[in-house]
Structures are given as structure tokens and as C-alpha cells.
Protein backbone atom coordinates (compact mmCIF):
# COMPACT_ATOMS: atom_id res chain seq x y z
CA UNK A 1 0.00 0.00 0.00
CA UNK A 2 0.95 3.66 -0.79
CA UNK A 3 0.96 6.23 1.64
CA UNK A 4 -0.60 9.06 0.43
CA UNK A 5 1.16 12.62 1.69
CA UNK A 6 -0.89 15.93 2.22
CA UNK A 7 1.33 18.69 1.08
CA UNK A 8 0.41 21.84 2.18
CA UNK A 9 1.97 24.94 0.28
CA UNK A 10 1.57 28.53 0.38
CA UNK A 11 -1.15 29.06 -1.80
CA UNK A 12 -2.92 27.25 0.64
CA UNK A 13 -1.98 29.26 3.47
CA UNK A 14 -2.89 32.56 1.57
CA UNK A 15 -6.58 30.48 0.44
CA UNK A 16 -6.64 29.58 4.39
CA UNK A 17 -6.31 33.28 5.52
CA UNK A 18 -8.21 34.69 2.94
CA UNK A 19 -11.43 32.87 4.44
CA UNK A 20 -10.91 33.19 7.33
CA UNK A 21 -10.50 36.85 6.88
CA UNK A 22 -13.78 36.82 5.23
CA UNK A 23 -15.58 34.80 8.01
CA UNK A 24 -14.26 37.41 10.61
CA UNK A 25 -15.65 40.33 8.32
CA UNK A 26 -19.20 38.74 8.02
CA UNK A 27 -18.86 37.89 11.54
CA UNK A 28 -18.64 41.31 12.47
CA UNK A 29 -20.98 42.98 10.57
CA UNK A 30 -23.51 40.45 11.67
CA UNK A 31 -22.58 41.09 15.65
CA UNK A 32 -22.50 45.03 15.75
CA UNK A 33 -24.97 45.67 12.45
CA UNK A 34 -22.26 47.37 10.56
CA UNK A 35 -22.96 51.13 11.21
CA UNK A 36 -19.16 51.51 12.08
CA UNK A 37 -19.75 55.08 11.38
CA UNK A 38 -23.09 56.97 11.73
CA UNK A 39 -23.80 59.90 9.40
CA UNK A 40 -24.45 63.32 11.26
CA UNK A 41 -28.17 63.63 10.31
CA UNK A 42 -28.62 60.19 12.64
CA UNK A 43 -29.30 61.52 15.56
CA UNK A 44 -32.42 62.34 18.24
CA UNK A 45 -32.40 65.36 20.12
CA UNK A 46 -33.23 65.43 23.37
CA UNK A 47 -34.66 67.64 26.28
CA UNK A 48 -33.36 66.90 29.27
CA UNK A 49 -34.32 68.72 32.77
CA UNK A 50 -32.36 68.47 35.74
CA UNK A 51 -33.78 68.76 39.51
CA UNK A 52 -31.28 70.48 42.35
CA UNK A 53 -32.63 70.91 45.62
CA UNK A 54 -30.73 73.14 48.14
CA UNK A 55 -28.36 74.96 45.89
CA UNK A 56 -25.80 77.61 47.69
CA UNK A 57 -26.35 80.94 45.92
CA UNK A 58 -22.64 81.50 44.96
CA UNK A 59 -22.70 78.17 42.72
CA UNK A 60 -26.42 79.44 41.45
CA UNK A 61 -24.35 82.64 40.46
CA UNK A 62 -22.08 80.52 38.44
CA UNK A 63 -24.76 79.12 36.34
CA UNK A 64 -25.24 80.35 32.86
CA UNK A 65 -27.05 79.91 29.62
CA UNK A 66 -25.42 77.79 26.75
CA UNK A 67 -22.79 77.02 29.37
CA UNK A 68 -21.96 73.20 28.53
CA UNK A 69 -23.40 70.35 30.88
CA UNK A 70 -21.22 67.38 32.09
CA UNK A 71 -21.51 64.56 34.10
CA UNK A 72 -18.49 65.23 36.65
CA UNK A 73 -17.78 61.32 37.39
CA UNK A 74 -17.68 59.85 33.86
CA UNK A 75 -16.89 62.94 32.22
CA UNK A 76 -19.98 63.06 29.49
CA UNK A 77 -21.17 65.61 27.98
CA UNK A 78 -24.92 66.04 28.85
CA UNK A 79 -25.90 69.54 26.40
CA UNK A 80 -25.44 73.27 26.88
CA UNK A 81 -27.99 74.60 29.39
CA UNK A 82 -30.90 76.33 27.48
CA UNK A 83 -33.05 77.31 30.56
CA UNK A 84 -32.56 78.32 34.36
CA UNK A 85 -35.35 78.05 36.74
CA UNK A 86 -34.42 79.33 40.23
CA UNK A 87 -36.46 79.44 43.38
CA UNK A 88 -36.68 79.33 47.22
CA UNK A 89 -34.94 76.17 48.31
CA UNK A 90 -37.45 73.60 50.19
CA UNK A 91 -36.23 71.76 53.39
CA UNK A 92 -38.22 70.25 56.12
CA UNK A 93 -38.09 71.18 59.99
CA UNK A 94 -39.35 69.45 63.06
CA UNK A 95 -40.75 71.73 65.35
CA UNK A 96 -41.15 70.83 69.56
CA UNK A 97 -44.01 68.67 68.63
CA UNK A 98 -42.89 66.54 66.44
CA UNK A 99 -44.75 67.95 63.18
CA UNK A 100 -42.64 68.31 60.14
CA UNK A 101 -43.31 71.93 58.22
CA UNK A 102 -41.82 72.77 55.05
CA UNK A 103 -39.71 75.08 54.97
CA UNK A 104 -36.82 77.33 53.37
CA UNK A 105 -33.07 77.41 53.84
CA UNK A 106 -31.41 81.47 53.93
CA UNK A 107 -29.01 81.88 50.80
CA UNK A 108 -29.92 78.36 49.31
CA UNK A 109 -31.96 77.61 46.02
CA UNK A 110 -33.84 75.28 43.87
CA UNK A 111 -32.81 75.16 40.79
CA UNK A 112 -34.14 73.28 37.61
CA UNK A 113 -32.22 73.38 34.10
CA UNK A 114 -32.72 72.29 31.23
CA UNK A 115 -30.43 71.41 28.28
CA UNK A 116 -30.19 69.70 24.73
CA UNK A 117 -28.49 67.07 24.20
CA UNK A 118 -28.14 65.25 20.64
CA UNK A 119 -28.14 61.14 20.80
CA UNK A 120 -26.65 58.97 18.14
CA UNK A 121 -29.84 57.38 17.14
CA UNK A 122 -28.03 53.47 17.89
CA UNK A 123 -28.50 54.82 21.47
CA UNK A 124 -31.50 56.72 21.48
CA UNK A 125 -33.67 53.92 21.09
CA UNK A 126 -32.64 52.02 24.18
CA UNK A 127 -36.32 51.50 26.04
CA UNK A 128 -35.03 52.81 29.82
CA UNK A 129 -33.63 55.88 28.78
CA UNK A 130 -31.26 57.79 26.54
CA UNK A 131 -27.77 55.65 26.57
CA UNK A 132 -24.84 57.85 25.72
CA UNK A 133 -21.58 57.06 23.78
CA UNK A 134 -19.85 56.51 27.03
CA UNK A 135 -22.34 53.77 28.01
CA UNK A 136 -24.23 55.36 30.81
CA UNK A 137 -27.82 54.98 30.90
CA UNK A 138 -29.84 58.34 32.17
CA UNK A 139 -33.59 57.77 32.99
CA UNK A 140 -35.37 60.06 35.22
CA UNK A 141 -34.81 59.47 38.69
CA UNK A 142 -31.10 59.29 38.34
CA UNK A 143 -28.65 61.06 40.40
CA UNK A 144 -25.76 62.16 39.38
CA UNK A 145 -23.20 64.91 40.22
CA UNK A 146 -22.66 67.39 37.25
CA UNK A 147 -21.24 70.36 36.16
CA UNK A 148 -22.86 73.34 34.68
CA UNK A 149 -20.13 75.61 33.71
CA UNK A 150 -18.52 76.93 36.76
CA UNK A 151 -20.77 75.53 39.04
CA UNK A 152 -20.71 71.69 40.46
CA UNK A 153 -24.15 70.53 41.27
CA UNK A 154 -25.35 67.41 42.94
CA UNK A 155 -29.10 66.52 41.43
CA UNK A 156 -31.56 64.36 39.64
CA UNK A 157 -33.09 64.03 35.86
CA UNK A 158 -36.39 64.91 36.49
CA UNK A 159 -37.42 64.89 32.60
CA UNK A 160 -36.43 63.31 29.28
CA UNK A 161 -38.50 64.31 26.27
CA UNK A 162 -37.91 63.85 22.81
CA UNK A 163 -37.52 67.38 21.11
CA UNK A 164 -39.98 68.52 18.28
């Protein structure tokens, strides 16, 4: 009997690679949907209010419009502040009794701002909230510590609305 020998030579090896080359590049565009790059016009804008209770008047002093938004721990940038709201701050006090009466804190404010903020539409979409690029998911209710210009505020997203 004859042995038979399996020669392997380099047109093999480039056939081999080539395929597998191929595989990987279908693989790829089947895992992430092949929108590598989005155009500019694929994007949602969003509305997006933010809630600060108890605000010291010297930061509220710092605030101002178009003045870029960013979250302070990740770094991400949330808009440009398009609208201030400031009022009395709200606290609570006990009194001697025991009953708890709302009430205001000297030289402290509410404040509520809004900004716009434009999604990449891949992200927009998610169904608990607007995702960003850096992968954090804002719904309202969150907390988060942020900057607004000068100012550092701790506070909440008390609205996300899709703008018309």
C-alpha cells in the first residue's frame, strides 16, 4: 500500500487566511450591524431637565445659559444649558411637637435646568432611557453629580422628552 502525503503549500496558506479573513468580516458585521460610522443627520435630540434641591447661591451665580453640561464622574457631555429656573430652596423642619413643616433654607436655592443634548440614534432607542456614547444609561430618577459651567451641582433628571 501507498501512503498518500498531504502537502500543504503557500497558496494554501494565503486560500486559508483569505477565508478566514472573510468569516471574521461577516462575523462582524452580523454582531455590531455594521454602522461603524453613523452619518451626522442620525441623531435624536433630546430635552433633558435636571432637579437640584438646596443649591448655595454663589454656585447658582455661576450658572449660565449655553454654558456646557457634564456629568463630573464619567466625564460626558450632557448639552449646553438652554433654561434656568431658580427658586426658594425647600427643606423640612421638626418643630417641639414633632410635626414636620416645610420650609426654606437662607441663601440656598432650587434650581431646575434644562439642556439639549443630541443622541446617536443606535442609542437613542434604548427602552429605559437615553444611553450615551460613554455607556451610561440616564432615565429620570437618576442622580448624578454634574457640572454646569462653573458651578458643580449634585441633582436628579427629572425629565427626558424627545424634542420637536
Amino acid at each position: 500500500m501507498s501512503e498518500k502525503k498531504f502537502k500543504f503549500n503557500i497558496i494554501d496558506a494565503i486560500v486559508v487566511i483569505v477565508i478566514l479573513a472573510l468569516l471574521c468580516f461577516v462575523g462582524y458585521k452580523l454582531v455590531f450591524g455594521g454602522d461603524t460610522a453613523l452619518a451626522p443627520d442620525e441623531t435624536v435630540t433630546y430635552v433633558v431637565t435636571y432637579w437640584c434641591d438646596e443649591v448655595p447661591e454663589y454656585a447658582v451665580k455661576a450658572i449660565e445659559m449655553g454654558a456646557p453640561l457634564t456629568d463630573d464622574e464619567a466625564n460626558l457631555d450632557l448639552g449646553k444649558v438652554t433654561k434656568i429656573e431658580v427658586s426658594d430652596s425647600t427643606s423640612y423642619a421638626t418643630d417641639a411637637q414633632g410635626v414636620i413643616h416645610l420650609t426654606t433654607k437662607p441663601l440656598y436655592h432650587t434650581v431646575k435646568l434644562e439642556s439639549v443634548v443630541e443622541i446617536p440614534k443606535k442609542l437613542a432607542d434604548f427602552k429605559y432611557g437615553i444611553k450615551t456614547e460613554g455607556n451610561a444609561i440616564f432615565g429620570v430618577g437618576h442622580t448624578l453629580t454634574f457640572r454646569a459651567g462653573k458651578a458643580k451641582l449634585y441633582g436628579r433628571v427629572s425629565g427626558i422628552e424627545v424634542q420637536k
